[in-house]
N, C-alpha and C. Protein backbone atom coordinates (compact mmCIF):
# COMPACT_ATOMS: atom_id res chain seq x y z
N UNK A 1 25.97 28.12 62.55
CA UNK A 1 24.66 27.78 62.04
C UNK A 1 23.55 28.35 62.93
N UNK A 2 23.78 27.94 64.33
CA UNK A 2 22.59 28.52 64.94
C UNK A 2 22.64 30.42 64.98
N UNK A 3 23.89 30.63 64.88
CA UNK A 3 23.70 32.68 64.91
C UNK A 3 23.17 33.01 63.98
N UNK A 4 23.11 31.98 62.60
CA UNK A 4 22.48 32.39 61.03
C UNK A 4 20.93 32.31 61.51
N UNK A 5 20.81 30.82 61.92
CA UNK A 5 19.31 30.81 62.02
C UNK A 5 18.25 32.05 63.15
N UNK A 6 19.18 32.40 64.22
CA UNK A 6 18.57 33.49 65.21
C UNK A 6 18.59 34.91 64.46
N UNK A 7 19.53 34.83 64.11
CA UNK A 7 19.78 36.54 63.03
C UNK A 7 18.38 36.03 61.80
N UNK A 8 17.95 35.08 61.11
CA UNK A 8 16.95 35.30 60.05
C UNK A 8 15.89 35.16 61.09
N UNK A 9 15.62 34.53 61.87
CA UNK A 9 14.69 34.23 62.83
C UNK A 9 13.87 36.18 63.45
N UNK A 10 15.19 36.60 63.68
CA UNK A 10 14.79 38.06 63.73
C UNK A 10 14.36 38.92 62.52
N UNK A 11 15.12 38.48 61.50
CA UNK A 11 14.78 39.64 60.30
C UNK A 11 12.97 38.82 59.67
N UNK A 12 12.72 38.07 60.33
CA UNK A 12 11.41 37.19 59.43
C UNK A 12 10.45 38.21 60.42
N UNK A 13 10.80 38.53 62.08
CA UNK A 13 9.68 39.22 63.12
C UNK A 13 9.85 39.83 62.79
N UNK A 14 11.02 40.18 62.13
CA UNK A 14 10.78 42.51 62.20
C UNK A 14 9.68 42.51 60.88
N UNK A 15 9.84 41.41 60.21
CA UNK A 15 8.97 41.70 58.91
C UNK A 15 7.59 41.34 58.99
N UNK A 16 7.28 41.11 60.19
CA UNK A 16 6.26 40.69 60.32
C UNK A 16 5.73 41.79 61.73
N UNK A 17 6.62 42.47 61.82
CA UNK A 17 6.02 43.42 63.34
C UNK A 17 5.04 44.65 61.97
N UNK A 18 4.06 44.69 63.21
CA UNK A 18 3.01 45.83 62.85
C UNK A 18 3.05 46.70 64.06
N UNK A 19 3.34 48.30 63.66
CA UNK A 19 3.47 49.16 64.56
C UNK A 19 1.69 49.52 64.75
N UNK A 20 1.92 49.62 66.65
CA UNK A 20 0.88 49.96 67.36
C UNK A 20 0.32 51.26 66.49
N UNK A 21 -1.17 51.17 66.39
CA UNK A 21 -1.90 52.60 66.38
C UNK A 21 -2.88 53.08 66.74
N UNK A 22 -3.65 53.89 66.65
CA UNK A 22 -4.43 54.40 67.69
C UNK A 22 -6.11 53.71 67.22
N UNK A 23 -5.85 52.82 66.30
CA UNK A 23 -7.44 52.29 66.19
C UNK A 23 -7.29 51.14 67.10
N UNK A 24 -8.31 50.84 67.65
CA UNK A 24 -8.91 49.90 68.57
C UNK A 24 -9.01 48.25 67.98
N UNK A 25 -8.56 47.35 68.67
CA UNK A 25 -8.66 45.98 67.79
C UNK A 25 -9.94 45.65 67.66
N UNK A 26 -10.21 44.80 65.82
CA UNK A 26 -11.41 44.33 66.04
C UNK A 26 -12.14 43.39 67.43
N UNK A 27 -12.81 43.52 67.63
CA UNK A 27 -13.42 42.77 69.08
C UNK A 27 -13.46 43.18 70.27
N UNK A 28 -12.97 44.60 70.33
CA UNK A 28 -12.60 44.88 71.90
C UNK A 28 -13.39 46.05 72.11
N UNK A 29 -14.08 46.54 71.11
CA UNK A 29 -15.20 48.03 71.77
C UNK A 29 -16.15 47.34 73.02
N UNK A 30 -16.82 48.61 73.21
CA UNK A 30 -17.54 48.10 74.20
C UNK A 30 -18.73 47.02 73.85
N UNK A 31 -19.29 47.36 73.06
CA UNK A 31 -20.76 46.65 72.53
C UNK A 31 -20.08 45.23 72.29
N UNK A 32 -18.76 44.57 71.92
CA UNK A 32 -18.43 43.57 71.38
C UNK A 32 -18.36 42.60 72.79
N UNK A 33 -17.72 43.36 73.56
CA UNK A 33 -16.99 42.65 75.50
C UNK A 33 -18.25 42.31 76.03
N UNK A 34 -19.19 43.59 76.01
CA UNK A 34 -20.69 43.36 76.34
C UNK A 34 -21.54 42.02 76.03
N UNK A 35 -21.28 41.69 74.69
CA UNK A 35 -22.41 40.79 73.67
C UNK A 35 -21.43 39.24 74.41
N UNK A 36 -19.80 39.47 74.55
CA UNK A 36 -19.36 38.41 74.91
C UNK A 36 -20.04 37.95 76.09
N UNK A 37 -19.73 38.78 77.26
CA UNK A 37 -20.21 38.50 78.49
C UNK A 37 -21.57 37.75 78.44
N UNK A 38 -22.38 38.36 77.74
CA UNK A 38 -23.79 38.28 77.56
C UNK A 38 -24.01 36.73 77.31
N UNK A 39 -22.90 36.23 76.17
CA UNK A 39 -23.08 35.13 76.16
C UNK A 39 -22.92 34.01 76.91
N UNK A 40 -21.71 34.32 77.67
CA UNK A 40 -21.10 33.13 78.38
C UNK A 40 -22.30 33.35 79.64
N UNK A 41 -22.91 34.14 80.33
CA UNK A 41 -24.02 34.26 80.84
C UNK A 41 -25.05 33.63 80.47
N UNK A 42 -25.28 33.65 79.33
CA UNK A 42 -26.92 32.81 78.29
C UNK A 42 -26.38 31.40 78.39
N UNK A 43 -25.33 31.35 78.14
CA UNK A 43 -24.37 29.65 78.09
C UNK A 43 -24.52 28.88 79.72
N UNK A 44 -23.93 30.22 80.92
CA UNK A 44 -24.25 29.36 81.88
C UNK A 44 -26.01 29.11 82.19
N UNK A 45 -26.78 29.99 81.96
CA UNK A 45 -28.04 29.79 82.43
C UNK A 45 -28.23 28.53 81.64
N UNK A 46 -28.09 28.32 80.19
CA UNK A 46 -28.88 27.21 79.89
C UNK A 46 -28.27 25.64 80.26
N UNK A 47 -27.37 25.86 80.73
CA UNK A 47 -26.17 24.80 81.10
C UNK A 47 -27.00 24.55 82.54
N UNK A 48 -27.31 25.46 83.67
CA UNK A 48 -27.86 25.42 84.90
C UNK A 48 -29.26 24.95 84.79
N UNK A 49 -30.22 25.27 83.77
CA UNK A 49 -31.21 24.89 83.48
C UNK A 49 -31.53 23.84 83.12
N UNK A 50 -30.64 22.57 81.96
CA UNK A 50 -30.45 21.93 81.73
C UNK A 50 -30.53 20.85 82.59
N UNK A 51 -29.76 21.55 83.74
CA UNK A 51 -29.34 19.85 84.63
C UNK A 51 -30.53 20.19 85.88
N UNK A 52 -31.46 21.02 85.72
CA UNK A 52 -32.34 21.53 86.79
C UNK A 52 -33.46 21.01 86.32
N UNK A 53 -33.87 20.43 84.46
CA UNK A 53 -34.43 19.84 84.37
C UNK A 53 -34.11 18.53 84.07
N UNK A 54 -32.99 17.91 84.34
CA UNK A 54 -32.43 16.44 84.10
C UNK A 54 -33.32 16.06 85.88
N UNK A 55 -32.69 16.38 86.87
CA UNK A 55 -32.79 16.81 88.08
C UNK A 55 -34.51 16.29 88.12
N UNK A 56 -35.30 17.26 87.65
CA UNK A 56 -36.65 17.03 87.66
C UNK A 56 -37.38 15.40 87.28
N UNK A 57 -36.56 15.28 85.62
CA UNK A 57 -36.80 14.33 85.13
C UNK A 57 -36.58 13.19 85.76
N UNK A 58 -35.64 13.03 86.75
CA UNK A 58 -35.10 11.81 87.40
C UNK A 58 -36.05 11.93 88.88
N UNK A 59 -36.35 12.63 89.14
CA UNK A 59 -37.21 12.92 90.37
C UNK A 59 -38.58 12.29 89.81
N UNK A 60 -39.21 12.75 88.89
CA UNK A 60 -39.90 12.00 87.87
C UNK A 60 -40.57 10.34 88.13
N UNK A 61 -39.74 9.87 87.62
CA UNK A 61 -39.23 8.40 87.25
C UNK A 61 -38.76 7.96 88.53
N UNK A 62 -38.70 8.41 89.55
CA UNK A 62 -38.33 7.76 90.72
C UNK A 62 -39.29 7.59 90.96
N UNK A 63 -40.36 9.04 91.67
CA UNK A 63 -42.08 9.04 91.74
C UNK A 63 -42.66 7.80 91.10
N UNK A 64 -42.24 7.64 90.13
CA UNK A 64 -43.32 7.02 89.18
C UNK A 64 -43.01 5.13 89.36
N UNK A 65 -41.88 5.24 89.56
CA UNK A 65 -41.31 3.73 89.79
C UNK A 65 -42.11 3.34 91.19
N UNK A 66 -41.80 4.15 92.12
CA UNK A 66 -42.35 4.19 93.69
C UNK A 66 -44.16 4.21 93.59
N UNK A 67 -44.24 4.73 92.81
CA UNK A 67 -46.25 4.55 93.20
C UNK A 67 -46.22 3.24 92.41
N UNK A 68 -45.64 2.92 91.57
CA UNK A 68 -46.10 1.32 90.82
C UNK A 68 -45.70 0.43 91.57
N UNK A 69 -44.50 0.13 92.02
CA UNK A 69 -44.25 -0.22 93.47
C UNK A 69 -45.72 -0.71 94.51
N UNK A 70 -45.86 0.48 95.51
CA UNK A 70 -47.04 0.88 95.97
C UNK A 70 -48.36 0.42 95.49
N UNK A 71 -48.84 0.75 94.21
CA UNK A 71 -50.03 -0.21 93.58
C UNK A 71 -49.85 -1.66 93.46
N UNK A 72 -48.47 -1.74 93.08
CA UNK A 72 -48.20 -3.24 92.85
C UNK A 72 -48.71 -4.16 94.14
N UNK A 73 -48.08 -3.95 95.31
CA UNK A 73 -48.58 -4.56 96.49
C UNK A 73 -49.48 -4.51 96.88
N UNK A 74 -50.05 -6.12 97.82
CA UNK A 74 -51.15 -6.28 98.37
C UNK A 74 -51.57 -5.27 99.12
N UNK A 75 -52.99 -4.99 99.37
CA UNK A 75 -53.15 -4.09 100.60
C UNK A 75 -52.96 -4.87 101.69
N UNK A 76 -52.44 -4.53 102.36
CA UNK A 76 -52.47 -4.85 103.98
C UNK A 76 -54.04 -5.67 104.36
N UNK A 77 -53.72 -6.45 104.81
CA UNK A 77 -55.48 -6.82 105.42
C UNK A 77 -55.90 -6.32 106.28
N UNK A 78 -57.28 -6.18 106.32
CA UNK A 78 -57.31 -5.36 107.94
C UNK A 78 -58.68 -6.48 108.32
N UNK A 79 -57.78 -6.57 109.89
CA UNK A 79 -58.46 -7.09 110.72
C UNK A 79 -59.84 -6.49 111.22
């Protein structure tokens, strides 16, 4: 049983093999590798940017907690 199933197992790949030829696969010219790169580049910048303005935003809201803080309290008396 299993030599039947490895012997069709082979005749199903051979029927399914495509001989190599000299055209180029879709996706792999240059302009295509290029536009990829390009992206995962645009992807990290906005990914870096993102948390550079999360970053800000929380810097923000700290400021802002801290001067209300600050107003909130008495002034000091002065002697």
């Amino acid at each position: 049983m299993s030599k039947d199933r490895d012997i069709e197992n082979k005749k199903n790949s051979m029927k399914n093999f495509i001989e190599p030829d000299n055209n180029p696969l879709p996706g792999s010219d240059e302009a295509s590798v290029f536009m990829k790169k390009r992206l995962l580049q645009h992807k990290k910048y906005l990914k870096t940017a993102r948390g550079a303005q999360q970053a800000m935003e929380r810097i923000n809201e700290k400021e802002a907690a801290l001067d209300n803080v600050r107003q909130g309290k008495p002034s000091k008396p002065r002697n």
